[in-house]
PDB file of N, CA and C in Angstrom:
ATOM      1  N   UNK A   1      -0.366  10.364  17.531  1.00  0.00           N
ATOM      2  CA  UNK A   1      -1.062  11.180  16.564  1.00  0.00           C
ATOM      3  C   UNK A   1      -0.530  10.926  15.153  1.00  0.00           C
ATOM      4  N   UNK A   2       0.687  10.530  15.328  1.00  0.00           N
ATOM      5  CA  UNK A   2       1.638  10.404  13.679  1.00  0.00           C
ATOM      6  C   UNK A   2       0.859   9.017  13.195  1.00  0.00           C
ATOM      7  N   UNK A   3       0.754   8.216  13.869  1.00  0.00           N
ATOM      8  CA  UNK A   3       0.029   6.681  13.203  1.00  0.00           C
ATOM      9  C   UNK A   3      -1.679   6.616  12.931  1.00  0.00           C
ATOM     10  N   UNK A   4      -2.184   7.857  13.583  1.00  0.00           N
ATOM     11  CA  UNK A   4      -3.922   8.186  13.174  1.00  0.00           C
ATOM     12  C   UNK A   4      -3.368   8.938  11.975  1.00  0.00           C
ATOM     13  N   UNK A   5      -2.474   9.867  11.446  1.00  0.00           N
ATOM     14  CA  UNK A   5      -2.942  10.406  10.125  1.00  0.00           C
ATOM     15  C   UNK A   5      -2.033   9.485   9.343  1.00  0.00           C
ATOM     16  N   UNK A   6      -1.103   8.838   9.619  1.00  0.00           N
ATOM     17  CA  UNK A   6      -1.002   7.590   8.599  1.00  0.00           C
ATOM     18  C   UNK A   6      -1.806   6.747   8.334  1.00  0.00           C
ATOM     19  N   UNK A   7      -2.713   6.529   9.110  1.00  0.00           N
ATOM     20  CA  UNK A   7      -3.450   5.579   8.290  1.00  0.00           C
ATOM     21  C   UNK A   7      -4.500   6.171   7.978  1.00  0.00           C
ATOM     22  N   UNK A   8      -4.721   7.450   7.494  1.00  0.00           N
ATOM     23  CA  UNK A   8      -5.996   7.528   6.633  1.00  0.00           C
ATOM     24  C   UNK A   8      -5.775   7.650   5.310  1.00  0.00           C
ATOM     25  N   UNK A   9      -6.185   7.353   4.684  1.00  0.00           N
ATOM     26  CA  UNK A   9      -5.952   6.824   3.172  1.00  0.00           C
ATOM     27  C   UNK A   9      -5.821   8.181   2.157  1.00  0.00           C
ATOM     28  N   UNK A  10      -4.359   7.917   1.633  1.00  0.00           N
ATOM     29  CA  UNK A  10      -4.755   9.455   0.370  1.00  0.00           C
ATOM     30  C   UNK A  10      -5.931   9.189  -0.363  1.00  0.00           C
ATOM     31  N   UNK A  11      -6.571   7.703  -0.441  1.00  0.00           N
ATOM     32  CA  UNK A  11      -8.181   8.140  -1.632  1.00  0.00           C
ATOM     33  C   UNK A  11      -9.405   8.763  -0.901  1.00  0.00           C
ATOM     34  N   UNK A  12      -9.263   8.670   0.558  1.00  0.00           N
ATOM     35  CA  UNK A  12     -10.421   9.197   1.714  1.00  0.00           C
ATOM     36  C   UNK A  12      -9.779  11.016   1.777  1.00  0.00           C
ATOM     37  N   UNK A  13      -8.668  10.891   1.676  1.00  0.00           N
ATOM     38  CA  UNK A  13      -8.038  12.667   2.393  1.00  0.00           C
ATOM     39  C   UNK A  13      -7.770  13.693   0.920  1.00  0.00           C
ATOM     40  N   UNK A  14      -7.939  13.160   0.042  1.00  0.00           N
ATOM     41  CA  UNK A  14      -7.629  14.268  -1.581  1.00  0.00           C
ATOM     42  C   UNK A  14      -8.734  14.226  -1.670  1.00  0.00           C
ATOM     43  N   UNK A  15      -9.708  13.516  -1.655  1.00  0.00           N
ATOM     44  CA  UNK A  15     -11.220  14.432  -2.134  1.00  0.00           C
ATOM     45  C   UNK A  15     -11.921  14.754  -1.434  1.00  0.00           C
ATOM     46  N   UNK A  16     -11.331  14.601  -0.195  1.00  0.00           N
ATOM     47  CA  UNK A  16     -12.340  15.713   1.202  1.00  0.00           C
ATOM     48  C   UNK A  16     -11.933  16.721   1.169  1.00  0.00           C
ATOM     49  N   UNK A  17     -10.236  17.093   1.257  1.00  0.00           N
ATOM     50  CA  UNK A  17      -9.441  18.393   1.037  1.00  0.00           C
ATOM     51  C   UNK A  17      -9.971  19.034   0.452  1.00  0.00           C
ATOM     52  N   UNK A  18     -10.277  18.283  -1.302  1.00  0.00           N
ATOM     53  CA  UNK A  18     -10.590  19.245  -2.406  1.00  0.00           C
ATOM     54  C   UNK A  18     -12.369  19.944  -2.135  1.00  0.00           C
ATOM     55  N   UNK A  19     -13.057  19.071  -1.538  1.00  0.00           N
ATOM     56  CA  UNK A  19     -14.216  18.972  -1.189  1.00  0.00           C
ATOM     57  C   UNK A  19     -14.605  20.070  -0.022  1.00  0.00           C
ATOM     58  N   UNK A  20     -13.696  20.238   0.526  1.00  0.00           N
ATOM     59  CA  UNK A  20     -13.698  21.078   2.070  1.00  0.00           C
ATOM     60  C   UNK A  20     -12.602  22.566   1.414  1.00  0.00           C
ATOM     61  N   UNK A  21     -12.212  22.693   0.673  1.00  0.00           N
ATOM     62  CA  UNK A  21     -11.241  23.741  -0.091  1.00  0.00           C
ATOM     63  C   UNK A  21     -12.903  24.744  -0.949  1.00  0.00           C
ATOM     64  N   UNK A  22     -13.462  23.861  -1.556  1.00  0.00           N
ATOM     65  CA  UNK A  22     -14.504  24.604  -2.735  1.00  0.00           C
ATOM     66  C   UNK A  22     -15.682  24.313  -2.059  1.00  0.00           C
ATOM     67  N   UNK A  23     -16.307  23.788  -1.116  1.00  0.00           N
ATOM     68  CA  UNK A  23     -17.150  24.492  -0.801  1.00  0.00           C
ATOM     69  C   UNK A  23     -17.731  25.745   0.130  1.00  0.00           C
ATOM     70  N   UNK A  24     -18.907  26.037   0.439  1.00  0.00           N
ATOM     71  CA  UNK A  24     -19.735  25.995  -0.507  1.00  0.00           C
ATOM     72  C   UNK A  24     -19.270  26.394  -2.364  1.00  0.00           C
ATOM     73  N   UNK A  25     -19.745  25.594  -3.110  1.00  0.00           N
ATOM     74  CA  UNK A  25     -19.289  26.485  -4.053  1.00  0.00           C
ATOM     75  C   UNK A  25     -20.657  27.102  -5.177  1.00  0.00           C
ATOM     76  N   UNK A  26     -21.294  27.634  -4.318  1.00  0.00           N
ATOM     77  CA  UNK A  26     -21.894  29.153  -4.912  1.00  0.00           C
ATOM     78  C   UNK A  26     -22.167  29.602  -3.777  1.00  0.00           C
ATOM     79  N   UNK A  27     -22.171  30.959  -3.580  1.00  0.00           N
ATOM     80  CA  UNK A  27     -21.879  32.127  -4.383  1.00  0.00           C
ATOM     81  C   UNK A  27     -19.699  32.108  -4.391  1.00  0.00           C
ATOM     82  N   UNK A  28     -19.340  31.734  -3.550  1.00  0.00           N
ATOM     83  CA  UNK A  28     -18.035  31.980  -3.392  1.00  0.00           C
ATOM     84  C   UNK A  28     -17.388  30.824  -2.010  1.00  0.00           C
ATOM     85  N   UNK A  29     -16.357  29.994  -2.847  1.00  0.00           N
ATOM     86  CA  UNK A  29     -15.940  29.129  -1.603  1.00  0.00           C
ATOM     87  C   UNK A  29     -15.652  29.547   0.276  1.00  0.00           C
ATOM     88  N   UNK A  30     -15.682  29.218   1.286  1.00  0.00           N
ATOM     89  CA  UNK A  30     -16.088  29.783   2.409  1.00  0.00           C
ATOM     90  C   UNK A  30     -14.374  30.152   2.456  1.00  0.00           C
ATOM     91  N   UNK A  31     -13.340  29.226   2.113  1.00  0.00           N
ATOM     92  CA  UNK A  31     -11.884  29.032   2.668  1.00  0.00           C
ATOM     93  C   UNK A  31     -11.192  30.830   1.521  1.00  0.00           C
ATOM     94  N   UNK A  32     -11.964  30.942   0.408  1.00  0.00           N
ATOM     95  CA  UNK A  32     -11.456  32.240  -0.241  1.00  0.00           C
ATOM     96  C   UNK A  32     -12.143  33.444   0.058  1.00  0.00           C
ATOM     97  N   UNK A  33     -13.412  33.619   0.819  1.00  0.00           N
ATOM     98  CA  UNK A  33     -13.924  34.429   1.257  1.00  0.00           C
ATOM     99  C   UNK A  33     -13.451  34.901   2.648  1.00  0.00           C
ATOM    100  N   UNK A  34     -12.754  33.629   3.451  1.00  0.00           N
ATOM    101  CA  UNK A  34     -12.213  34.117   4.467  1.00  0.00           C
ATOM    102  C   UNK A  34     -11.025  34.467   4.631  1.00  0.00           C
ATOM    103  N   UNK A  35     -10.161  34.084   3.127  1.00  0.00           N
ATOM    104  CA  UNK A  35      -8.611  34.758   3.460  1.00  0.00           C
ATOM    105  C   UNK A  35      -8.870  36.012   2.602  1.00  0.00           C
ATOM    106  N   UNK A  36      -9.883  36.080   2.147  1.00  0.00           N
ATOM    107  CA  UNK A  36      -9.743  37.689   1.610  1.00  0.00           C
ATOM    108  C   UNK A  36     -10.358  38.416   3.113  1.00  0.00           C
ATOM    109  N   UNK A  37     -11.185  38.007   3.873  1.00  0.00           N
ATOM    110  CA  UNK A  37     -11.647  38.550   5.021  1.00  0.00           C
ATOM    111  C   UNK A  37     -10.084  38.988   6.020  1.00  0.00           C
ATOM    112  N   UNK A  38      -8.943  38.057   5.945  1.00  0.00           N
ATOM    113  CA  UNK A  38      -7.694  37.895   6.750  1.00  0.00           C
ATOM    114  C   UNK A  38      -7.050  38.931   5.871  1.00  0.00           C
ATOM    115  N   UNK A  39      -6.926  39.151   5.051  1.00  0.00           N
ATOM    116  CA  UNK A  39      -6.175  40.008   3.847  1.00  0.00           C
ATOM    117  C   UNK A  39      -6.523  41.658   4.260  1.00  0.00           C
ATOM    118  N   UNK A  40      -8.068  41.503   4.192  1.00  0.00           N
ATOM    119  CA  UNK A  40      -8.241  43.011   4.544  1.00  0.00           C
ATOM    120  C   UNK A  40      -8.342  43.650   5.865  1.00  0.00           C
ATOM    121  N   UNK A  41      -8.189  42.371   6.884  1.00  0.00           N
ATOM    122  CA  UNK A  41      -8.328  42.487   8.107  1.00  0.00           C
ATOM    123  C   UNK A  41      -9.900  42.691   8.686  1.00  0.00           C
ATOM    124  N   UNK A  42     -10.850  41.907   8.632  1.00  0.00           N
ATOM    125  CA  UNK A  42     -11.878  41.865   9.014  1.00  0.00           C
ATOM    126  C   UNK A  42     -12.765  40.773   9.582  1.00  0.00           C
ATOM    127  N   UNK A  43     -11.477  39.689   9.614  1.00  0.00           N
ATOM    128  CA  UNK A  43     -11.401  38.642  10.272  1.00  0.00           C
ATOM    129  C   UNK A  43     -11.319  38.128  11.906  1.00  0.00           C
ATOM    130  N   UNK A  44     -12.485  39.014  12.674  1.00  0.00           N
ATOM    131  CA  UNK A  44     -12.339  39.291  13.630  1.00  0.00           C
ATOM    132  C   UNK A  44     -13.272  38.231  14.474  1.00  0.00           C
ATOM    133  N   UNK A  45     -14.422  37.738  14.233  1.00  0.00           N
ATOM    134  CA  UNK A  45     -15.476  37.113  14.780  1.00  0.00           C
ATOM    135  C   UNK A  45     -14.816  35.917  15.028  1.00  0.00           C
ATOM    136  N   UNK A  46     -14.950  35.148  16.079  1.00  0.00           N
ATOM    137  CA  UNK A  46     -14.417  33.541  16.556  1.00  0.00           C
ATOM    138  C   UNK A  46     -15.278  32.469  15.623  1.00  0.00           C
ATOM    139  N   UNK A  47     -16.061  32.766  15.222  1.00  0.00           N
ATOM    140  CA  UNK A  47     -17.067  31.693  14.220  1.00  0.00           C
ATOM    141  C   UNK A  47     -16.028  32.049  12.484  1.00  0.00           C
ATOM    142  N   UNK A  48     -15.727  32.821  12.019  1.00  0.00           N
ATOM    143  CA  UNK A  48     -15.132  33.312  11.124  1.00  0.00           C
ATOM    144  C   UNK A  48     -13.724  32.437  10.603  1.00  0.00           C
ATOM    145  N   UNK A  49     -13.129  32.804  11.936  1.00  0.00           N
ATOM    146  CA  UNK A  49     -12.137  31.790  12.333  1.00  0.00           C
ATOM    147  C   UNK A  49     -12.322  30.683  12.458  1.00  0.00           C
ATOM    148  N   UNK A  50     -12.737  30.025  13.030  1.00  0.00           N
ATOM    149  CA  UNK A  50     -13.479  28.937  13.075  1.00  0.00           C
ATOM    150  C   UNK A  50     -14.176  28.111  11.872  1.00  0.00           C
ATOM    151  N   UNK A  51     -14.445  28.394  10.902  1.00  0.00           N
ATOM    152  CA  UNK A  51     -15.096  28.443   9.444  1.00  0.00           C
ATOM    153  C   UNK A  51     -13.810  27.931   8.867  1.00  0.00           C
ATOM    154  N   UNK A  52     -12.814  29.581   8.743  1.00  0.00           N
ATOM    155  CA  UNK A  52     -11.274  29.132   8.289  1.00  0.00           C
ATOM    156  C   UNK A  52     -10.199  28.034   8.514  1.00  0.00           C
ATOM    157  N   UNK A  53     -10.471  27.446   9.873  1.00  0.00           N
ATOM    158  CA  UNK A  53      -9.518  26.755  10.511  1.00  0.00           C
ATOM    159  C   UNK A  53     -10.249  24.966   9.967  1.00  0.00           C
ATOM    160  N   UNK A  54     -11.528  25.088   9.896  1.00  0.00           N
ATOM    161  CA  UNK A  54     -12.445  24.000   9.529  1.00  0.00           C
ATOM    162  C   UNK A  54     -12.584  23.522   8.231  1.00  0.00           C
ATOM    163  N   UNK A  55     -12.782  24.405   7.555  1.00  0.00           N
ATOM    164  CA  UNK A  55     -12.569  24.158   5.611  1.00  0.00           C
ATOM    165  C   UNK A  55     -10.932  24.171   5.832  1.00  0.00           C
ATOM    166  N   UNK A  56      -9.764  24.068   6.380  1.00  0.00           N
ATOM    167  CA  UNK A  56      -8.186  24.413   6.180  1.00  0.00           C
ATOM    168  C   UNK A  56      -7.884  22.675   6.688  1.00  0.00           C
ATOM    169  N   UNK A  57      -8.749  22.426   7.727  1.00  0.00           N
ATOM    170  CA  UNK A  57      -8.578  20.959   8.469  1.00  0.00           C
ATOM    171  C   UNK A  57      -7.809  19.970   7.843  1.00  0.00           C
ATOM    172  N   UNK A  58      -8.458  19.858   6.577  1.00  0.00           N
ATOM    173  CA  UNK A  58      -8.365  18.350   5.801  1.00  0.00           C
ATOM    174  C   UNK A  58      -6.786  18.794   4.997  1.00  0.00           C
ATOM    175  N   UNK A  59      -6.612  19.954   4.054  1.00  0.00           N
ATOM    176  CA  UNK A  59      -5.533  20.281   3.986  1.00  0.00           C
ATOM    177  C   UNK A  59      -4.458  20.345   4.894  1.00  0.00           C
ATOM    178  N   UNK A  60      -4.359  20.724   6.006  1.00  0.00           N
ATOM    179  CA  UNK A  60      -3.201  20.511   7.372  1.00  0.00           C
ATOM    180  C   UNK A  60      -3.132  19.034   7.350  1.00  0.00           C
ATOM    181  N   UNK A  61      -4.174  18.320   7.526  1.00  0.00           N
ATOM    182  CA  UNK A  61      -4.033  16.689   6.980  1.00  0.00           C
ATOM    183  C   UNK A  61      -2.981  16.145   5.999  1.00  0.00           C
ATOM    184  N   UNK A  62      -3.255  16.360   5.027  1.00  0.00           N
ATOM    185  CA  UNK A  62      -2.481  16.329   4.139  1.00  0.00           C
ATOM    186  C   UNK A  62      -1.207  16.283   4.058  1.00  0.00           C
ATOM    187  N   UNK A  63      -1.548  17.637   4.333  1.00  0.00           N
ATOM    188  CA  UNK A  63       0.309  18.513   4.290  1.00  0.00           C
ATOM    189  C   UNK A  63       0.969  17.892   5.080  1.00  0.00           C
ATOM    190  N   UNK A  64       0.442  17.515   6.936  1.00  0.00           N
ATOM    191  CA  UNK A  64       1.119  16.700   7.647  1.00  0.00           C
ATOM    192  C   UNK A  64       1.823  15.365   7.192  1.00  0.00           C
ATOM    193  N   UNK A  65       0.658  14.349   6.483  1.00  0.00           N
ATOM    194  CA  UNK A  65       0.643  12.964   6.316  1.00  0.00           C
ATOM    195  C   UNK A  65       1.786  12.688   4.927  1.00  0.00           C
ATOM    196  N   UNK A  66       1.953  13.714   4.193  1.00  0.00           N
ATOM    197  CA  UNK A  66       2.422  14.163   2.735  1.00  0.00           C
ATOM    198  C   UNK A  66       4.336  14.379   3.730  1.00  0.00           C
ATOM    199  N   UNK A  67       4.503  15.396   4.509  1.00  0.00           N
ATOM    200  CA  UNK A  67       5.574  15.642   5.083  1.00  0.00           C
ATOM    201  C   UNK A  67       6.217  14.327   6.158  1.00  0.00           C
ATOM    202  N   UNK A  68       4.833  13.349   7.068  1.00  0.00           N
ATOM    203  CA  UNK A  68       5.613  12.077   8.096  1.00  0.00           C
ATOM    204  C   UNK A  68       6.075  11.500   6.993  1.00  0.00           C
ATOM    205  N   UNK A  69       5.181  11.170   5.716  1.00  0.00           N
ATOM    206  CA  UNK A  69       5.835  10.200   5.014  1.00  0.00           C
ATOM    207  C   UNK A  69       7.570  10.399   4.437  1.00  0.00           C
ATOM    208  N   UNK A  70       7.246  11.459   3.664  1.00  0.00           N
ATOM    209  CA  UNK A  70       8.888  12.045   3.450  1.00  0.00           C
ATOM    210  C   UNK A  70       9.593  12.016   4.101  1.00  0.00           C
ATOM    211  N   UNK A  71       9.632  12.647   5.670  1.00  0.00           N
ATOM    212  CA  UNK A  71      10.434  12.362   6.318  1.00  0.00           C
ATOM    213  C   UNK A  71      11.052  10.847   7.282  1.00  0.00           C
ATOM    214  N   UNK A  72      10.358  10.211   6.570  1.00  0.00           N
ATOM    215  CA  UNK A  72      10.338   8.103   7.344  1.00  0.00           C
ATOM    216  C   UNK A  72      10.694   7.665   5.957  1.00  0.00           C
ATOM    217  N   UNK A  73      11.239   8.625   4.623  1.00  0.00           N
ATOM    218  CA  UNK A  73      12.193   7.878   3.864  1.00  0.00           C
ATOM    219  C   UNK A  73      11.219   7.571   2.399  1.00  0.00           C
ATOM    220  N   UNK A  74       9.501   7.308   2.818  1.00  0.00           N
ATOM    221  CA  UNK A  74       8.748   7.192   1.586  1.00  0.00           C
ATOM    222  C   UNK A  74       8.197   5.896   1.606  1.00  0.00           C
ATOM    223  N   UNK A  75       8.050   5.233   3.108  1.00  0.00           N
ATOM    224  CA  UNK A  75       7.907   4.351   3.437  1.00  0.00           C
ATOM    225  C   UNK A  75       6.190   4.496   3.432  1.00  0.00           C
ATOM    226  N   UNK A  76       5.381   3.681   3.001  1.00  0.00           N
ATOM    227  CA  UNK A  76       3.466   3.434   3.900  1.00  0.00           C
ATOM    228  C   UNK A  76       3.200   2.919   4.391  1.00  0.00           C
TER     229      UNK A  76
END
């Protein structure tokens, strides 16, 4: 699993993140509508979740591929 998110490219994974972070973007992004939904506790429906965990995807990407690298020294 560590060598599939190394090789996807930071120019393919920063503008899907950012892309999957803001949309939809009108009326209100889906990923800030649902942590205010988690905030007030009304985050109950499995599709809801599901929404959250899906727009969050590409970011956990990231964060993962951002952390193997650091930790293998800064090596690509």
């Amino acid at each position: 699993m560590i060598r599939v998110i190394q090789k996807i490219p930071y120019v393919v994974l920063g503008p899907l993140t950012v892309l999957m972070l803001l949309a939809p973007f009108k009326p209100m992004p889906h990923v800030l509508e649902k942590l205010i939904m988690l905030k007030d506790g009304t985050l109950s429906r499995p599709v809801d979740m599901f929404d959250l965990l899906y727009h969050l995807a590409p970011l956990m990407l990231l964060i993962a591929k951002v952390w193997i690298q650091l930790r293998s020294g800064g090596e690509r």
